[in-house]
C-alpha atoms as a PDB file:
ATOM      1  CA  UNK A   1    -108.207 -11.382  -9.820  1.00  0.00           C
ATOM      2  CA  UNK A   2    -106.591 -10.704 -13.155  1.00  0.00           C
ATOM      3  CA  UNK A   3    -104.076  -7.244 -12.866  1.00  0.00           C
ATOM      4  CA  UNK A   4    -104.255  -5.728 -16.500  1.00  0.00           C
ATOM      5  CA  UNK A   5    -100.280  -4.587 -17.176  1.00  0.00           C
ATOM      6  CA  UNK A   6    -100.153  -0.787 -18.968  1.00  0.00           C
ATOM      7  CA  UNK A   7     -99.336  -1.247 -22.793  1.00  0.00           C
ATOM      8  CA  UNK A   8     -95.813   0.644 -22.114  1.00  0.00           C
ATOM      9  CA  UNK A   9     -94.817  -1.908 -19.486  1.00  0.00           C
ATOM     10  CA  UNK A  10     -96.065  -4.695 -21.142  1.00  0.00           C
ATOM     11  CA  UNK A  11     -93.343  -3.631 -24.367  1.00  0.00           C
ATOM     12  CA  UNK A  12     -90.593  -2.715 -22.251  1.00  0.00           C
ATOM     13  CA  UNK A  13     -90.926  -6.754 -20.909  1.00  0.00           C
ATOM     14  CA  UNK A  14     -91.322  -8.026 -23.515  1.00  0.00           C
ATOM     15  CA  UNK A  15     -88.122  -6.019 -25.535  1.00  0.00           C
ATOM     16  CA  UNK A  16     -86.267  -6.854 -22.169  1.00  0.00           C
ATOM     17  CA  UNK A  17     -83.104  -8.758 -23.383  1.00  0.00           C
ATOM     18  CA  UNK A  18     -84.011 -11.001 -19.714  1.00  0.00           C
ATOM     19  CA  UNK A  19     -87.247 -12.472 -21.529  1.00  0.00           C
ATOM     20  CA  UNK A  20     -85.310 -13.997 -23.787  1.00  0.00           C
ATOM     21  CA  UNK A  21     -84.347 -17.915 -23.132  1.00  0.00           C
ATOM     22  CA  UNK A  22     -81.034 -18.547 -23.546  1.00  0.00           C
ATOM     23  CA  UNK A  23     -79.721 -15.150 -23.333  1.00  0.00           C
ATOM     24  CA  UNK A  24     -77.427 -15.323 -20.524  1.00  0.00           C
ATOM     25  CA  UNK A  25     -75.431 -18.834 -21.853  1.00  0.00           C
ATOM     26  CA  UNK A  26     -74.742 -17.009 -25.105  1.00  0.00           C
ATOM     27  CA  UNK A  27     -73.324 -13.636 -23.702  1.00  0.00           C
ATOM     28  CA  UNK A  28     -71.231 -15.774 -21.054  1.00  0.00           C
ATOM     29  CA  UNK A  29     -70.105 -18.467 -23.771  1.00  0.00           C
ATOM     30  CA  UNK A  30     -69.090 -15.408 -26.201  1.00  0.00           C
ATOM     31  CA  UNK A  31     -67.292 -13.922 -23.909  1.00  0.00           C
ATOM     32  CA  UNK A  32     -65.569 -16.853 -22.849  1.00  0.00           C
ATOM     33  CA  UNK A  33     -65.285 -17.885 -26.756  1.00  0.00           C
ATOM     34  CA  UNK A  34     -63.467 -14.349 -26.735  1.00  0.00           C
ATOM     35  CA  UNK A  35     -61.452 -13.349 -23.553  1.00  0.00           C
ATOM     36  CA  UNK A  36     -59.789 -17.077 -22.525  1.00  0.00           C
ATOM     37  CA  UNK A  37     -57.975 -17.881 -25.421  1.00  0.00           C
ATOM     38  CA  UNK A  38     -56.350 -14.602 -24.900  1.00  0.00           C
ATOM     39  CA  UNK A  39     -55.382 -15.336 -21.574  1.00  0.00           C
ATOM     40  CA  UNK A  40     -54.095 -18.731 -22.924  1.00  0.00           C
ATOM     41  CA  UNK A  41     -51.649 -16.446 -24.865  1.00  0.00           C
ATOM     42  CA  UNK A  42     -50.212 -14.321 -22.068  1.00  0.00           C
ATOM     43  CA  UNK A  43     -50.189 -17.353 -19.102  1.00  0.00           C
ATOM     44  CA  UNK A  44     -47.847 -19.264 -22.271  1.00  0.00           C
ATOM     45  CA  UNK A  45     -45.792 -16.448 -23.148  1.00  0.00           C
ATOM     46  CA  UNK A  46     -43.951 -16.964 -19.784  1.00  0.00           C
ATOM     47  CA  UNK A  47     -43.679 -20.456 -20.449  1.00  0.00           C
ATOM     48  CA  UNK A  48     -40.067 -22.173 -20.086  1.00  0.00           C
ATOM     49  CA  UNK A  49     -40.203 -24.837 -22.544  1.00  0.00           C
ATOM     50  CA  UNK A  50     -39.820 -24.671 -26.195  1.00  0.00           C
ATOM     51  CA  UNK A  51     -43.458 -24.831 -27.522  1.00  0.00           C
ATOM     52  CA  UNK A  52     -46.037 -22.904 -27.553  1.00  0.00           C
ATOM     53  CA  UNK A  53     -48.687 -24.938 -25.542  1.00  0.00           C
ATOM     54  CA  UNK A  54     -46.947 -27.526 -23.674  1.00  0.00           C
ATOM     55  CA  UNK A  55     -46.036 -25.255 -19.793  1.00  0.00           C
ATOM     56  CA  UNK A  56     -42.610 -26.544 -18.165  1.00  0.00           C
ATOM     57  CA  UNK A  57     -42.618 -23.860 -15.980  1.00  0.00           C
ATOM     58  CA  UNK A  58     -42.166 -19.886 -15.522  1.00  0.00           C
ATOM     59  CA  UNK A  59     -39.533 -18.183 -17.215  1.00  0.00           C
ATOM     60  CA  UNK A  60     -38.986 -14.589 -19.149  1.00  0.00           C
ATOM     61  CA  UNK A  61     -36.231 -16.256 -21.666  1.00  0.00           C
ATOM     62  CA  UNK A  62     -38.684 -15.911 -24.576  1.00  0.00           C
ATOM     63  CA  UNK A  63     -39.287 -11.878 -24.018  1.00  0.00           C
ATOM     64  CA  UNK A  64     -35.164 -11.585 -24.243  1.00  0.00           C
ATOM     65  CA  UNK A  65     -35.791 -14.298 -27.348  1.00  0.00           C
ATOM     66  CA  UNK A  66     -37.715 -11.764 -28.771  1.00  0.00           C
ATOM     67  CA  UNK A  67     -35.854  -8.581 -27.945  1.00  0.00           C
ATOM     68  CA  UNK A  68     -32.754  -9.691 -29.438  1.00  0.00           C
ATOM     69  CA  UNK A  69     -33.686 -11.703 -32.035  1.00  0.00           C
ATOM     70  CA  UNK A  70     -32.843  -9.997 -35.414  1.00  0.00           C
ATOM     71  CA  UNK A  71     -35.350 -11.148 -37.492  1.00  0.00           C
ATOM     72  CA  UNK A  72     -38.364 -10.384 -35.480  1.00  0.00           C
ATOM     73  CA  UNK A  73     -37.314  -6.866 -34.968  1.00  0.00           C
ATOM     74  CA  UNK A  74     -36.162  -6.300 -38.314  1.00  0.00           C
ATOM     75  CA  UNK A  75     -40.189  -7.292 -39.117  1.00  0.00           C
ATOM     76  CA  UNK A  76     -41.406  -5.371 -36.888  1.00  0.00           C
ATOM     77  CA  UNK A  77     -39.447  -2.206 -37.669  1.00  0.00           C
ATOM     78  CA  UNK A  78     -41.106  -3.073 -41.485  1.00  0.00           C
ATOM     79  CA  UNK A  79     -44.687  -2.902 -39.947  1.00  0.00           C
ATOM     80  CA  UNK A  80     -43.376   0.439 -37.677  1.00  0.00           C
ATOM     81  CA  UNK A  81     -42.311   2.176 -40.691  1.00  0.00           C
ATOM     82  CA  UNK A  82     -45.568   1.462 -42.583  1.00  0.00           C
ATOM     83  CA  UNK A  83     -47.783   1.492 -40.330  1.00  0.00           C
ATOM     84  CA  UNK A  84     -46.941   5.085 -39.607  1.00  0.00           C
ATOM     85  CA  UNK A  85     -46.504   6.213 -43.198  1.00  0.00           C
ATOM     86  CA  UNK A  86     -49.666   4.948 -44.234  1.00  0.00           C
ATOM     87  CA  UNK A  87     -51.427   6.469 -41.088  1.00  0.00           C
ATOM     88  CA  UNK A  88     -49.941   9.940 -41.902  1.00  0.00           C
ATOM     89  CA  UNK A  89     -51.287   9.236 -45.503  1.00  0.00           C
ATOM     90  CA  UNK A  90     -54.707   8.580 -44.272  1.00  0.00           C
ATOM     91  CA  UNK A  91     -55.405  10.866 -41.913  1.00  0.00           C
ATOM     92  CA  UNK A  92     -54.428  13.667 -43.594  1.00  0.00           C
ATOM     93  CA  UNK A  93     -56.783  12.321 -46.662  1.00  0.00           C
ATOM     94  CA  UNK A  94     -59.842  11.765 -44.556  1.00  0.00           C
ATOM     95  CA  UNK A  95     -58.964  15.169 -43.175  1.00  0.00           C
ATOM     96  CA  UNK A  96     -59.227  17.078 -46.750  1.00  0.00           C
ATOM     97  CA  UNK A  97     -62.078  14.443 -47.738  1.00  0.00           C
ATOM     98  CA  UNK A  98     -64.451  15.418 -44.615  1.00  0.00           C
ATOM     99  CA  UNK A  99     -63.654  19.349 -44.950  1.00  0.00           C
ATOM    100  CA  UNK A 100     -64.636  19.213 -48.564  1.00  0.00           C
ATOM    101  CA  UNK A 101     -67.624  16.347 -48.348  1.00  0.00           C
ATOM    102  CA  UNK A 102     -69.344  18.831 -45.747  1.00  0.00           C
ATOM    103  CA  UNK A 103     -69.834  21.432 -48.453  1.00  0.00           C
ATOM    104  CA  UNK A 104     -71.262  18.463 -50.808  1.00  0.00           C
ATOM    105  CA  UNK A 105     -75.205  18.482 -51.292  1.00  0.00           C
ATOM    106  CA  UNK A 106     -76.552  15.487 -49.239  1.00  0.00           C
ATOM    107  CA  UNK A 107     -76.581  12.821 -52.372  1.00  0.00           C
ATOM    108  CA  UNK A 108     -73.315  13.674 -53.331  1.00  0.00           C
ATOM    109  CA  UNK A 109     -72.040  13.795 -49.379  1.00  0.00           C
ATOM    110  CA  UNK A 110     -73.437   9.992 -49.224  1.00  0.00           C
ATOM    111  CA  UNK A 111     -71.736   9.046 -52.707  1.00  0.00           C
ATOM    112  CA  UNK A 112     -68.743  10.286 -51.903  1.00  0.00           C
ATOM    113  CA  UNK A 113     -68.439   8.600 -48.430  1.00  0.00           C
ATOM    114  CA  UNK A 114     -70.366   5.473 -49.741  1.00  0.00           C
ATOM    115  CA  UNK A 115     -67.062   5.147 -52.565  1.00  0.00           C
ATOM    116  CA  UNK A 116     -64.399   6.146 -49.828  1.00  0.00           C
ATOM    117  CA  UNK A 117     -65.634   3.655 -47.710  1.00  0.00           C
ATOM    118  CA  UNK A 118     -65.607   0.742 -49.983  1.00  0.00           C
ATOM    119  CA  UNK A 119     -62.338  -1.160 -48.488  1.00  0.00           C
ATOM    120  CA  UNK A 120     -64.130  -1.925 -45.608  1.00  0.00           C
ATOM    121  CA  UNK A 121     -66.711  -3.547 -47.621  1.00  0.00           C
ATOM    122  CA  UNK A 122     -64.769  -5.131 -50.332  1.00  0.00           C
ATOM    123  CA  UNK A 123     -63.744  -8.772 -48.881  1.00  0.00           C
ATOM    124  CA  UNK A 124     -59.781  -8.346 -48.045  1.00  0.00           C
ATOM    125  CA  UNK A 125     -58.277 -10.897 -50.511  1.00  0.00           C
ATOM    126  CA  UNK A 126     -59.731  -9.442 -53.673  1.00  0.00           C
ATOM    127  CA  UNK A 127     -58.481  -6.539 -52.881  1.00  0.00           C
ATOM    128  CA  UNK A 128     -55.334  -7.960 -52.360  1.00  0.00           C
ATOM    129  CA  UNK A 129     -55.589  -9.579 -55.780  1.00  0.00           C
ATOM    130  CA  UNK A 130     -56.446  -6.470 -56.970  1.00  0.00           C
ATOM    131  CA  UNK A 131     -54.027  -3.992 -55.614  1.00  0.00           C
ATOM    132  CA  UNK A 132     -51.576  -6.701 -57.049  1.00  0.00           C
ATOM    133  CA  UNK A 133     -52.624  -6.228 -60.633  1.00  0.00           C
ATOM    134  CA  UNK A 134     -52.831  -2.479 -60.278  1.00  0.00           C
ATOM    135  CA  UNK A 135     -48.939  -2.190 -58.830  1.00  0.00           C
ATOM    136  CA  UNK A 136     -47.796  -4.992 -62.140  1.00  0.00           C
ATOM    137  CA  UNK A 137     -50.191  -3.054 -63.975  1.00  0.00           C
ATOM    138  CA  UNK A 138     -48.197   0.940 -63.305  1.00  0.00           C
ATOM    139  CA  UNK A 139     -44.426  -1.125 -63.392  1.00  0.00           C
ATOM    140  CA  UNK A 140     -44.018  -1.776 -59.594  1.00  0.00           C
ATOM    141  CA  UNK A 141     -43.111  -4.485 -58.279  1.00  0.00           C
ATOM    142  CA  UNK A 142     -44.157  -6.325 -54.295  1.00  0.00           C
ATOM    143  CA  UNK A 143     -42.724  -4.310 -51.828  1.00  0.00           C
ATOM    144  CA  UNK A 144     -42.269  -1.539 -49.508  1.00  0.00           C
ATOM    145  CA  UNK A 145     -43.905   1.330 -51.624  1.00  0.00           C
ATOM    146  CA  UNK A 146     -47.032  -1.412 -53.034  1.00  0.00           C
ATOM    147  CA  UNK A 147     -47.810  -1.950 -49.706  1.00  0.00           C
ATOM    148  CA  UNK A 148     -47.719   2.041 -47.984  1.00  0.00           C
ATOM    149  CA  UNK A 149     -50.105   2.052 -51.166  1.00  0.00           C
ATOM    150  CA  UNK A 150     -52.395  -1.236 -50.236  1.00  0.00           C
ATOM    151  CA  UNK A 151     -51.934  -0.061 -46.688  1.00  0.00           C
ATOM    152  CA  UNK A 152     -52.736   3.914 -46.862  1.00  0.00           C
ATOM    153  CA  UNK A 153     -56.220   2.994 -49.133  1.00  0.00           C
ATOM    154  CA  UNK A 154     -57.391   0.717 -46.738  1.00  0.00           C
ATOM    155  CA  UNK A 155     -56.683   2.814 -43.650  1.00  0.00           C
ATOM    156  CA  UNK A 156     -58.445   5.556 -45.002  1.00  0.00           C
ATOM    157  CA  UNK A 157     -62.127   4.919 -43.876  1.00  0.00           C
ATOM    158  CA  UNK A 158     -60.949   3.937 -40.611  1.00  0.00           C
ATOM    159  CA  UNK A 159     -59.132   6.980 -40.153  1.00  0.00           C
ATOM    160  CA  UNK A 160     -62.376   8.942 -41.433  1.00  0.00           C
ATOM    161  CA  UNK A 161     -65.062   7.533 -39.457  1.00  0.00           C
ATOM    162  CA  UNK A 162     -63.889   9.146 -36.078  1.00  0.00           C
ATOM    163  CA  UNK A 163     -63.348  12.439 -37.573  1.00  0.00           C
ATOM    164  CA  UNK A 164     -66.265  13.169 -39.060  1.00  0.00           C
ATOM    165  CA  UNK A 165     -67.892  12.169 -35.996  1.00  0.00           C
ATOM    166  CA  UNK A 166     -65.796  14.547 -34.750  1.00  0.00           C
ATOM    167  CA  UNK A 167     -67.069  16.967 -37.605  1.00  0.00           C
ATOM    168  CA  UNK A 168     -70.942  16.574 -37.412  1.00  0.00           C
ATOM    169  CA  UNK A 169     -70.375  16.887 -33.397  1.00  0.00           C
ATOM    170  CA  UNK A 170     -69.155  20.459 -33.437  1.00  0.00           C
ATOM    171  CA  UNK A 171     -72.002  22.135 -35.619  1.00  0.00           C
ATOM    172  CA  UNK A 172     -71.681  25.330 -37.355  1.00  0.00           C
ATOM    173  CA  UNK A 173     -72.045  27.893 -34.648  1.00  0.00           C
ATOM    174  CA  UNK A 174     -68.406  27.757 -34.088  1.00  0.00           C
ATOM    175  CA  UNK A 175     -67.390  27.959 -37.869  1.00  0.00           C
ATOM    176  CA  UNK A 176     -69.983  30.908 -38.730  1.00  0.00           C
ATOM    177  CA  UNK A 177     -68.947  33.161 -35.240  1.00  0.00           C
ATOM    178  CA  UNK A 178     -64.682  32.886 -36.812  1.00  0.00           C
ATOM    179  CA  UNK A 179     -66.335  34.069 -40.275  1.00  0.00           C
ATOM    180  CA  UNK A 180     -68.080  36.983 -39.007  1.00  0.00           C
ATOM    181  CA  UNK A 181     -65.003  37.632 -36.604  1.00  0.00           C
ATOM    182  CA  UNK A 182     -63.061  38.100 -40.759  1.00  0.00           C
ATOM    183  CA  UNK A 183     -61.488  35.016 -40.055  1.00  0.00           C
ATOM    184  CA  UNK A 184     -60.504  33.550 -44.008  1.00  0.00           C
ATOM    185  CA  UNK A 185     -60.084  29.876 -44.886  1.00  0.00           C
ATOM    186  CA  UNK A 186     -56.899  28.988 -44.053  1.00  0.00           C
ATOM    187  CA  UNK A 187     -56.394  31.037 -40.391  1.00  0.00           C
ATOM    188  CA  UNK A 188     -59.915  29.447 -39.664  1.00  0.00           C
ATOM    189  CA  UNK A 189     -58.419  26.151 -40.569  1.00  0.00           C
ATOM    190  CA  UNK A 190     -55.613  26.336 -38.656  1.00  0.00           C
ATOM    191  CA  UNK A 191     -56.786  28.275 -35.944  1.00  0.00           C
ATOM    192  CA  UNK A 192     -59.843  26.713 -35.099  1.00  0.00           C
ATOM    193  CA  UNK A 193     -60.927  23.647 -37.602  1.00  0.00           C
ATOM    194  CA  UNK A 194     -58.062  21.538 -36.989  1.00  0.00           C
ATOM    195  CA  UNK A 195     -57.639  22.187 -33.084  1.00  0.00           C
ATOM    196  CA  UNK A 196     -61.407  20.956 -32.906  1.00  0.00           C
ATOM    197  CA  UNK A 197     -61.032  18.112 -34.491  1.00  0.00           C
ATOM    198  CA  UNK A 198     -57.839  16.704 -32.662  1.00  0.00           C
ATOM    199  CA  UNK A 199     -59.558  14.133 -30.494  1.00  0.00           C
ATOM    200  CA  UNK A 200     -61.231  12.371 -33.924  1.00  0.00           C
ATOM    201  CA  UNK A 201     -57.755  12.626 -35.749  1.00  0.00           C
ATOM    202  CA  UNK A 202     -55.886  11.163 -32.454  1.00  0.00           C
ATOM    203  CA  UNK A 203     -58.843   8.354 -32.490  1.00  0.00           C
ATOM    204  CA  UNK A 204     -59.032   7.807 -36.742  1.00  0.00           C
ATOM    205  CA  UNK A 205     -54.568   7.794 -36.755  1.00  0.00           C
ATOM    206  CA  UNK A 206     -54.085   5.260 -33.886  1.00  0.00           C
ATOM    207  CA  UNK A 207     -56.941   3.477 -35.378  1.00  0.00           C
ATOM    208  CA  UNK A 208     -55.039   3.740 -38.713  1.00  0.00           C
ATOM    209  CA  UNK A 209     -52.053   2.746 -36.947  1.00  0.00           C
ATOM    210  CA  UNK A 210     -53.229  -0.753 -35.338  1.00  0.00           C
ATOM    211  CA  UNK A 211     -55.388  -2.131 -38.552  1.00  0.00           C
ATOM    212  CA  UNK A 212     -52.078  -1.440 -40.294  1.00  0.00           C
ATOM    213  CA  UNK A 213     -49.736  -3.015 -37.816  1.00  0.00           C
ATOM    214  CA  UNK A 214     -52.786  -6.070 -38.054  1.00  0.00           C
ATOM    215  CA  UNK A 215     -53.114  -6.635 -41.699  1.00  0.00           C
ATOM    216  CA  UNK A 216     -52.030 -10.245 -42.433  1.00  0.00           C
ATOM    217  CA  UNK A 217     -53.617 -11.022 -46.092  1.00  0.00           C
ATOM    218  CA  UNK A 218     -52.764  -7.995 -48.355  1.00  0.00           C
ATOM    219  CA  UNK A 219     -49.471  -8.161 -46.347  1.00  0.00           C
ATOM    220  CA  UNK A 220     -48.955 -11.561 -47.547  1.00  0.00           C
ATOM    221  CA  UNK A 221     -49.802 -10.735 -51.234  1.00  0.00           C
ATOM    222  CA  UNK A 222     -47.282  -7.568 -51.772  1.00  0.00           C
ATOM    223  CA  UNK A 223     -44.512  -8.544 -49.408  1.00  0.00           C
ATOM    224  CA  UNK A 224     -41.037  -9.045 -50.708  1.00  0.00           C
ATOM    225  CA  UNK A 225     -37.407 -10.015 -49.049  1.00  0.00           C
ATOM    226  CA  UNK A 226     -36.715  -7.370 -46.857  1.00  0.00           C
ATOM    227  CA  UNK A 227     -39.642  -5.706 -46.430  1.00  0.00           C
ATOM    228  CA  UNK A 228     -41.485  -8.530 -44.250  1.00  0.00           C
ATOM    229  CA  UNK A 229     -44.339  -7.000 -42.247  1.00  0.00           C
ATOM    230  CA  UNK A 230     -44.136  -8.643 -38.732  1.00  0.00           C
ATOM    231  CA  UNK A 231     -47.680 -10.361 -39.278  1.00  0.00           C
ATOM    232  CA  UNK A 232     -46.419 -12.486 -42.709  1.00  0.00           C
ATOM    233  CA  UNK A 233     -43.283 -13.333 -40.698  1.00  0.00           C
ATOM    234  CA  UNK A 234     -44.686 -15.098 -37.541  1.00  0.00           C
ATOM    235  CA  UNK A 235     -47.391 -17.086 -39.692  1.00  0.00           C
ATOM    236  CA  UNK A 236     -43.941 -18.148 -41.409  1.00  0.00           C
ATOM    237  CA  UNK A 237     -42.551 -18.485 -37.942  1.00  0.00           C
ATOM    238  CA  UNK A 238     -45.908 -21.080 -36.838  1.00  0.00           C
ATOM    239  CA  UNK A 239     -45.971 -23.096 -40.511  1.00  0.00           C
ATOM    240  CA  UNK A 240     -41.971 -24.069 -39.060  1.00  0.00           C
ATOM    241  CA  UNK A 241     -43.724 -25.160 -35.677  1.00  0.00           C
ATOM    242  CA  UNK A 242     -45.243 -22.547 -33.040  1.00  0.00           C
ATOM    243  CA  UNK A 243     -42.472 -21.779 -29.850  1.00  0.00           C
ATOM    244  CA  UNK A 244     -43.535 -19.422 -26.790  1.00  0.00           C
ATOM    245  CA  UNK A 245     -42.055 -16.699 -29.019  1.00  0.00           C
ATOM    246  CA  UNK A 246     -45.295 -16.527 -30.677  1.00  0.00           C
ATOM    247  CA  UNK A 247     -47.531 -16.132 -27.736  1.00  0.00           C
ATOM    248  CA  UNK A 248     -44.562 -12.867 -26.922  1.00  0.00           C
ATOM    249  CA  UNK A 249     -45.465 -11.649 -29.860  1.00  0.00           C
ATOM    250  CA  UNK A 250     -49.098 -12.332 -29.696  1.00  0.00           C
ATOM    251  CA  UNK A 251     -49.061 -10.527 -26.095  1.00  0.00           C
ATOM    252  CA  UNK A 252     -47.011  -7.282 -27.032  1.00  0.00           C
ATOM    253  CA  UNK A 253     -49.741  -7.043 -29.891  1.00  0.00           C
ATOM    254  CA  UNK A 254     -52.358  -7.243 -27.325  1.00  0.00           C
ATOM    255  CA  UNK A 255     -50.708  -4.589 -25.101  1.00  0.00           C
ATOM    256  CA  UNK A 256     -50.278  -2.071 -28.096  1.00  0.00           C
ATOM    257  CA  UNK A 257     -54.128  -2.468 -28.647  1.00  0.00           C
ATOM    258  CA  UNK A 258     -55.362  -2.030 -25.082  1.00  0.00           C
ATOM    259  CA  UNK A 259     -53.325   0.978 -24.972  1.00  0.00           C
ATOM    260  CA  UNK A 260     -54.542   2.442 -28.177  1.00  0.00           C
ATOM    261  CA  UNK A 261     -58.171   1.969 -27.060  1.00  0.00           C
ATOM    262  CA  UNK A 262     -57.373   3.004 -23.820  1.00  0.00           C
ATOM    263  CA  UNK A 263     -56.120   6.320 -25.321  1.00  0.00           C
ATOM    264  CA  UNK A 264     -58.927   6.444 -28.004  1.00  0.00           C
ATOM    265  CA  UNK A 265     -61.427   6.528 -25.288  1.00  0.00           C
ATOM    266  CA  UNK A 266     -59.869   8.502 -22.875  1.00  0.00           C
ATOM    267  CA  UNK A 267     -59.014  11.391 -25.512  1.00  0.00           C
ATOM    268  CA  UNK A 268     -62.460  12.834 -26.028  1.00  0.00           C
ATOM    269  CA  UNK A 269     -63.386  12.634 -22.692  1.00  0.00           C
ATOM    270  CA  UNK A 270     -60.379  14.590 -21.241  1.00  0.00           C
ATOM    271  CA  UNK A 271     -60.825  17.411 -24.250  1.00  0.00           C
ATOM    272  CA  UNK A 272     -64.206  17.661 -22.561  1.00  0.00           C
ATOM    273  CA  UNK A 273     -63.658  18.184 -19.271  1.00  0.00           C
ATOM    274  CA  UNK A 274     -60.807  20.700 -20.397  1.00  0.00           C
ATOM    275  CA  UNK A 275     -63.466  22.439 -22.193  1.00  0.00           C
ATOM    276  CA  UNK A 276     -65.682  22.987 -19.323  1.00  0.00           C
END
C-alpha cells in the first residue's frame, strides 16, 4: 500500500540540505580546506628550527624574535597608528551618513548607500591604482597620510553596515517619545541616538579596525620607507625565505581577530540582557 506524503512535507524533504548527495563531503572538506591550515600556523609558530615548515622541536625563541625585533614592531606600530586613525575616520562618517540617509526618501536612501558602498564592490587593486593617481594627482606623495586616506574610504562601508543595522533595529518610537518630551537635535543626539547605537559602532570600529590592520594590496601600492604597514613588510619578510617568525605573526593576527569577533558578538547580546 502506497502512503501519499502531505505537499508541505514532501517540500520540506525535498529543500532538506540531507537530500542532497554529496553534501556532507563538501561542508567537511571546506571546513577542513579552512580550519587546518590555520592550525598548521600556530603548531609551527612554536617550532625551534629556522623555517617555517620544517618542526625541530618546541621552543618560544621566535615569540621573543618577534617581541624584540625592531623592524617588525616598528611595522606594526605603522598598521596601529592607521588602523586606528582611519577607524575613527570611518565610524564617525558612517555615523553622520546613516543619521542623515534615514531622513532620505527611499530612492535616494538606496543611492546614497548603493555609492557609499562601492569599495566593497570595486575589485581592490584598481582601487589601489586609483587612489594612487588621485594622491599624484592633489601633490601627495606614497605614504602615511595617502594611505589613512586609501584606508579611511575603504573602511567606511564596513564600519556602516553594523550601524545601521543598529539604526533600522531601534524604530522610531524611541526617537518620537524624546521629541514630544522637547528634547532638540543635538541633546536627543547625545542623549539618546548615540547611546543606542553603541553596540553597532563598537561592532562597525573593530570591524574597521581589523580590515585595516588586514589590507595587503592598497598597502603595497601607497607605502613608503618608514611608513611600512606590518602586512607589506612580512610578504617582504617571505619573498627573503619564510622563518617561524611568520607563522608568530600569522598567529598574533589570528588572536586579534578571534577576539574582535568574540567581542563583536558578545556586545549586542550583553546590551540586551542589560536592557531587560
Amino acid at each position: 500500500m502506497t502512503i501519499a506524503l502531505d505537499p508541505a512535507r514532501r517540500s520540506r524533504n525535498a529543500m532538506n540540505p540531507r537530500s542532497f548527495p554529496g553534501v556532507a563531503f563538501i561542508a567537511v572538506f571546506s571546513l577542513v580546506f579552512l580550519y587546518v591550515p590555520m592550525l598548521i600556523t600556530v603548531i609551527y609558530a612554536f617550532n625551534a628550527g629556522d623555517q617555517a615548515l620544517v618542526w625541530e622541536g618546541f621552543s618560544l625563541q621566535w615569540f621573543v624574535y618577534v617581541m624584540t625585533n625592531h623592524a617588525i614592531i616598528d611595522a606594526t606600530v605603522v598598521s596601529v597608528k592607521l588602523a586606528t586613525a582611519a577607524t575613527v575616520i570611518a565610524v564617525v562618517i558612517a555615523i553622520g551618513f546613516v543619521l542623515s540617509v534615514q531622513e532620505l526618501r527611499r530612492r535616494g536612501s538606496a543611492l546614497a548607500t548603493g555609492l557609499l558602498t562601492a569599495p566593497l564592490l570595486v575589485p581592490e587593486v584598481v582601487m589601489a591604482v586609483a587612489t594612487l593617481a588621485f594622491i599624484r594627482f592633489i601633490g601627495l606623495q606614497p605614504g602615511f597620510t595617502a594611505l589613512l586616506l586609501a584606508h579611511a574610504t575603504f573602511c567606511i562601508p564596513f564600519a556602516m553596515m553594523p550601524i545601521r543595522s543598529r539604526l533600522q533595529s531601534l524604530g522610531t518610537e524611541v526617537f518620537e517619545a524624546g521629541a514630544d518630551l522637547g528634547a532638540t537635535t543635538l541633546p536627543m543626539l547625545r542623549r539618546i541616538t548615540l547611546p543606542l547605537l553603541v553596540p553597532g559602532i563598537i561592532s562597525g570600529a573593530l570591524l574597521s579596525f581589523v580590515i585595516s590592520m588586514d589590507d595587503y594590496i592598497i598597502s603595497a601600492f601607497l607605502s613608503s620607507a618608514g611608513s611600512t604597514p606590518l602586512p607589506v613588510y612580512l610578504f617582504g619578510l617571505i619573498r627573503r625565505g619564510a622563518n617561524p617568525a611568520i607563522n608568530v605573526v600569522a598567529l598574533l593576527l589570528l588572536a586579534l581577530a578571534i577576539a574582535v569577533t568574540t567581542v563583536t558578538y558578545l556586545a549586542p547580546t550583553r546590551k540586551k540582557r542589560t536592557a531587560r
